[in-house]
C-alpha atoms as a PDB file:
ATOM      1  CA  UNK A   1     195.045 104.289 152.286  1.00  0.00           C
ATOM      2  CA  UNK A   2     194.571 102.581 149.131  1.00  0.00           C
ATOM      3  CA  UNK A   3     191.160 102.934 147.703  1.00  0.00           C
ATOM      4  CA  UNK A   4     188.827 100.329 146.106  1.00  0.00           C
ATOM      5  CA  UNK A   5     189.590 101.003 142.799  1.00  0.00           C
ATOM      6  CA  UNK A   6     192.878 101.276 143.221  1.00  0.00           C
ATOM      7  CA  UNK A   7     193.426  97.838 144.592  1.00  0.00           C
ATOM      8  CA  UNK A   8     191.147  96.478 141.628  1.00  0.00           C
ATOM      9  CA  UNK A   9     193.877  97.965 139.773  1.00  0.00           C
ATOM     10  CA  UNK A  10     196.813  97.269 141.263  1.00  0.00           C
ATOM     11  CA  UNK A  11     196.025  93.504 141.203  1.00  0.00           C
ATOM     12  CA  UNK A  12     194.639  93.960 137.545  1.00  0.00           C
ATOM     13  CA  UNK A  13     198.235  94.966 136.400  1.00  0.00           C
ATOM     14  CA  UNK A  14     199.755  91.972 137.953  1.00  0.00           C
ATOM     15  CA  UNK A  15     197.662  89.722 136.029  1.00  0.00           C
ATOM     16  CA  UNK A  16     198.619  91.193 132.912  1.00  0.00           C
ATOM     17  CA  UNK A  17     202.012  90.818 133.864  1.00  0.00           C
ATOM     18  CA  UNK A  18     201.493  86.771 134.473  1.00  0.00           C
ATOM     19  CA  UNK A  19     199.446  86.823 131.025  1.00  0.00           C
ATOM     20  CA  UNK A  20     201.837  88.281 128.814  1.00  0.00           C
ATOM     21  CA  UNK A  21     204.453  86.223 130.606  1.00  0.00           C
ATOM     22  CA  UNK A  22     202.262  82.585 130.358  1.00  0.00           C
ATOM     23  CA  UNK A  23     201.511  83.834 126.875  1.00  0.00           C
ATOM     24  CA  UNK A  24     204.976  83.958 125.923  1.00  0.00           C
ATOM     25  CA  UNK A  25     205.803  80.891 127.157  1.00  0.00           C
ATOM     26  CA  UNK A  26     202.993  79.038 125.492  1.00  0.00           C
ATOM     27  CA  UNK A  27     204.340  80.777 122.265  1.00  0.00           C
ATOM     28  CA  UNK A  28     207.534  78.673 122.425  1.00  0.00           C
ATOM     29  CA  UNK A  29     206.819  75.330 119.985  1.00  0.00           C
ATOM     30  CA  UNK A  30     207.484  72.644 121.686  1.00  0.00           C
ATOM     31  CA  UNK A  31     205.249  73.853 124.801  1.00  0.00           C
ATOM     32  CA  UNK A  32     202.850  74.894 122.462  1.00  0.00           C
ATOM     33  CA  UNK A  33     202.892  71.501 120.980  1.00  0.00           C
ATOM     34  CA  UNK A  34     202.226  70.108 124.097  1.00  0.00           C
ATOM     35  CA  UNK A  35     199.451  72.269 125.745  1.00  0.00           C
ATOM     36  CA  UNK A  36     197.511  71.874 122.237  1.00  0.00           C
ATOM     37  CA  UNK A  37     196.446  67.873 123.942  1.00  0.00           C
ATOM     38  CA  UNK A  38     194.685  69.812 126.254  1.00  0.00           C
ATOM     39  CA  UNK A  39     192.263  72.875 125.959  1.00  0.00           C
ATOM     40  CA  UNK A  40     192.400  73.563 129.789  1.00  0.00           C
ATOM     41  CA  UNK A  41     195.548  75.268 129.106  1.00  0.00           C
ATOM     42  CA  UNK A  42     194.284  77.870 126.684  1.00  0.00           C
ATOM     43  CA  UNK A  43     190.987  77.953 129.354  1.00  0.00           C
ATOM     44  CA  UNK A  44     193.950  78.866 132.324  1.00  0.00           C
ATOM     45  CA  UNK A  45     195.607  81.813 130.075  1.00  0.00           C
ATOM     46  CA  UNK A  46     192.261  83.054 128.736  1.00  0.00           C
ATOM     47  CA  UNK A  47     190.583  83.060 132.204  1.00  0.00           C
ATOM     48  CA  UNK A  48     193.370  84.824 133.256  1.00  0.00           C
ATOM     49  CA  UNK A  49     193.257  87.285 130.834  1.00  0.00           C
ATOM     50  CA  UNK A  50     189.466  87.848 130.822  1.00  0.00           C
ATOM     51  CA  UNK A  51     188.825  87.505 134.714  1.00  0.00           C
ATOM     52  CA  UNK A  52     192.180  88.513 136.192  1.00  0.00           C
ATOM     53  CA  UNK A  53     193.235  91.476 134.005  1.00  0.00           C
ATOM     54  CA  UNK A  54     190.401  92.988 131.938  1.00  0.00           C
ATOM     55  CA  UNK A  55     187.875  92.441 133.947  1.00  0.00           C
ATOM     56  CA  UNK A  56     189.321  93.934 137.167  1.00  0.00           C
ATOM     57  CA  UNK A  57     191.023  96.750 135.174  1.00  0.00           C
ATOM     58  CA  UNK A  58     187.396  97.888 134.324  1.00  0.00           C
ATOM     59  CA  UNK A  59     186.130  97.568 137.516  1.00  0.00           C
ATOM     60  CA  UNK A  60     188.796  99.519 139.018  1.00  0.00           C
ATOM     61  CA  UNK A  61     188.095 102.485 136.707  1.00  0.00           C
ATOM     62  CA  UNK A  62     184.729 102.707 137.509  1.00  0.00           C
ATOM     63  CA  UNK A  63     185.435 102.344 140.909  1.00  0.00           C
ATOM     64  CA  UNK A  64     188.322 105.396 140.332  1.00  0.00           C
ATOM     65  CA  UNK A  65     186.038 107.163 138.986  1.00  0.00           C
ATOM     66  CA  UNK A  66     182.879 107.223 141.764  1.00  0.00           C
ATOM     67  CA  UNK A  67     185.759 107.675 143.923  1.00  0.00           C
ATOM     68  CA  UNK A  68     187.237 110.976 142.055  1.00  0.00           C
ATOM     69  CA  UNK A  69     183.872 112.044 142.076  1.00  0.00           C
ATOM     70  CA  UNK A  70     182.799 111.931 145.617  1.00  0.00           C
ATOM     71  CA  UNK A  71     180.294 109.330 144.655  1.00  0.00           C
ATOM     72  CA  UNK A  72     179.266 106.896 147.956  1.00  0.00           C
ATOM     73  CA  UNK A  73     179.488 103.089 146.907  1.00  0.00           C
ATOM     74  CA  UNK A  74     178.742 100.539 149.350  1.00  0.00           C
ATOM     75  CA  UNK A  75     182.101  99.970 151.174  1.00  0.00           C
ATOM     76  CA  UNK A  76     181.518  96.130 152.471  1.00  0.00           C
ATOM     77  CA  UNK A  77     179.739  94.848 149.508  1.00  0.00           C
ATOM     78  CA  UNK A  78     182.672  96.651 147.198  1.00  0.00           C
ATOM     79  CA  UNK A  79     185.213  94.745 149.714  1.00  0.00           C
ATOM     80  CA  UNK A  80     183.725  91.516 149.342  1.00  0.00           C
ATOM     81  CA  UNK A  81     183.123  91.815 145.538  1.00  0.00           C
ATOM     82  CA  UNK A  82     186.746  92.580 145.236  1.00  0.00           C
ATOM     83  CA  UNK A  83     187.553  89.409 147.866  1.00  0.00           C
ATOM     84  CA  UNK A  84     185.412  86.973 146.044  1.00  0.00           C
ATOM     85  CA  UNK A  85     186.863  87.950 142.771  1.00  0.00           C
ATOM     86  CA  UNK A  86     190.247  87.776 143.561  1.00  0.00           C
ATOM     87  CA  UNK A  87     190.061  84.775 144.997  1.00  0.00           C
ATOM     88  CA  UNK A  88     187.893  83.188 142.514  1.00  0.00           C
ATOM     89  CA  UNK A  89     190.468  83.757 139.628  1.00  0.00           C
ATOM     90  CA  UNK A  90     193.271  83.002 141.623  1.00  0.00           C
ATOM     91  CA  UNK A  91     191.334  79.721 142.226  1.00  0.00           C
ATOM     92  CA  UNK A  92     190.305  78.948 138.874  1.00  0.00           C
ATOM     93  CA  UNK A  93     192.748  79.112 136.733  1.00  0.00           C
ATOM     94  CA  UNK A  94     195.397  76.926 138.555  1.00  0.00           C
ATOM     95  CA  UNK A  95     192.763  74.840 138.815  1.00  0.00           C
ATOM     96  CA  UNK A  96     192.602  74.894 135.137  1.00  0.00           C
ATOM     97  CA  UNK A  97     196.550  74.873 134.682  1.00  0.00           C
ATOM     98  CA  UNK A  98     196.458  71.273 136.669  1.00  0.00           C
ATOM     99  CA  UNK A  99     193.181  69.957 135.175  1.00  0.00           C
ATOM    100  CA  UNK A 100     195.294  70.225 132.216  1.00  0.00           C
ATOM    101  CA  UNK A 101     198.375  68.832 133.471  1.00  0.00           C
ATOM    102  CA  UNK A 102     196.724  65.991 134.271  1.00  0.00           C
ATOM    103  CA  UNK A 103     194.990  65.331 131.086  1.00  0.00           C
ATOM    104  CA  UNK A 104     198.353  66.140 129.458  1.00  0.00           C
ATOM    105  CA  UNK A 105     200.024  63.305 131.084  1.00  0.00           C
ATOM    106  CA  UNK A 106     197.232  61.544 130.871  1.00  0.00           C
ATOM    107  CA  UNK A 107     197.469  61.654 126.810  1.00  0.00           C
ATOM    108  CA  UNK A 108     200.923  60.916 126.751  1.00  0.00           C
ATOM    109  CA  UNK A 109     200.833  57.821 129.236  1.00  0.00           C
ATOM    110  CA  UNK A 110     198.272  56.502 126.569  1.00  0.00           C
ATOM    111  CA  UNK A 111     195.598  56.628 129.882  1.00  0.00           C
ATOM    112  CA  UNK A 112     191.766  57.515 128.985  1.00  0.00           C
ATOM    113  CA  UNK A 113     190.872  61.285 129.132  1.00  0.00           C
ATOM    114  CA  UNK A 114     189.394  61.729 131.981  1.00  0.00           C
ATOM    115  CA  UNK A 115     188.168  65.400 133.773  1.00  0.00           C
ATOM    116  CA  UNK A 116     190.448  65.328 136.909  1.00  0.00           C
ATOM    117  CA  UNK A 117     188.875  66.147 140.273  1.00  0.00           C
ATOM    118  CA  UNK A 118     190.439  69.694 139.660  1.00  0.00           C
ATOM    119  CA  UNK A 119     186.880  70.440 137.253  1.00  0.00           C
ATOM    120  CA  UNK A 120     184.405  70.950 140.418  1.00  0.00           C
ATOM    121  CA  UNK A 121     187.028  73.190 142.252  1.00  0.00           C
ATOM    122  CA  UNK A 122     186.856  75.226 138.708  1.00  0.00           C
ATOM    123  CA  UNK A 123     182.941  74.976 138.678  1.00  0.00           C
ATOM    124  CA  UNK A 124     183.468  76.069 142.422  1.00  0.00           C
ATOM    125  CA  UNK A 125     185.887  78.565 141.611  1.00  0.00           C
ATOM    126  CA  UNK A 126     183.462  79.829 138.855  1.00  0.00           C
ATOM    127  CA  UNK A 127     180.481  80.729 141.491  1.00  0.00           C
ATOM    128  CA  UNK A 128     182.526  82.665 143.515  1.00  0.00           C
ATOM    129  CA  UNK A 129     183.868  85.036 140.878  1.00  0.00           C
ATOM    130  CA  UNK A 130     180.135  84.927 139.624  1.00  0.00           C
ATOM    131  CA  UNK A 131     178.863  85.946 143.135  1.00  0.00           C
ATOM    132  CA  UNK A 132     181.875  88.547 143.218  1.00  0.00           C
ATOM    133  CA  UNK A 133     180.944  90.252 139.925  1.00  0.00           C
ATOM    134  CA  UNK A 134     177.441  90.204 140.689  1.00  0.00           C
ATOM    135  CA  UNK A 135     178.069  92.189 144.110  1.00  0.00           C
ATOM    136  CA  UNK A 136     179.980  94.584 142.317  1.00  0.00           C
ATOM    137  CA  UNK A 137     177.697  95.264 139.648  1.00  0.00           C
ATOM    138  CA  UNK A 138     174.982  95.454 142.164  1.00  0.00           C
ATOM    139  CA  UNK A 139     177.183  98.097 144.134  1.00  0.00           C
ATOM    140  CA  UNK A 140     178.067 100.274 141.139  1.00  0.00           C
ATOM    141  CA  UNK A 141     174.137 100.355 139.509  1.00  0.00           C
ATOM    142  CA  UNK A 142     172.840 101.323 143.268  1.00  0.00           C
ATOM    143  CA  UNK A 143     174.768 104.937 142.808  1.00  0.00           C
ATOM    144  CA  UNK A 144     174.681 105.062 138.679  1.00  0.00           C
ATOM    145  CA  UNK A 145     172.394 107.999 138.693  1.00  0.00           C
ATOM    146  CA  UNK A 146     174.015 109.591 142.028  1.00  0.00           C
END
């Protein structure tokens, strides 16, 4: 069975494989050239970064490590921290990634800059990973001093 904090993990490592990859790609001038119109994109690889691979990475080592240590977290809140997370930053930044498509095209169709319909599906996106980290930090400071 895998564990809590193995799972943060696991899906930690595959968004540092898509951020190293979308960072690469961004690299390449004439992308990078484009995706400059926009600040969305740089949003959609940073969120990535911050939310998808840091941020569960940590989370699954302190999970690891109550779990090494016998230490009793709260099961269902630690499942549905890890559920509203993952979906919240799978959520947000393709939301991101299209807001800033559109603007993109937008920019070079001479159109007005407008904030596509994509921004309250990233505001959306935002509460749930905020509710998500919040129920895991609430799980982990409950058995802190266990």
């Amino acid at each position: 069975m895998t564990t809590l904090g193995r799972r943060y993990l696991k899906v930690s490592l595959i968004y540092f494989a898509i951020t190293i990859i979308v960072g690469a790609i961004f690299s390449i001038k004439p992308i990078h050239d484009l995706i400059t119109i926009s600040n969305y994109m740089a949003e959609f690889h940073s969120h990535m970064s911050l939310i998808g691979w840091v941020s569960m990475a940590i989370l699954g080592l302190i999970y690891c490590y109550l779990e090494d240590r016998g230490i009793q977290y709260d099961q269902e809140m630690g499942n549905k921290g890890f559920l509203f997370l993952a979906v919240g930053s799978i959520l947000m930044p393709i939301m991101l990634l299209l807001t800033g498509i559109v603007r993109i095209v937008t920019s070079i169709n001479g159109g007005i800059m407008f904030n596509s319909p994509m921004m309250e599906l990233v505001m959306i996106s935002a509460i749930i990973i905020g509710i998500g980290a919040f129920m895991a930090i609430i799980d982990i400071y409950r058995v802190i001093d266990k």
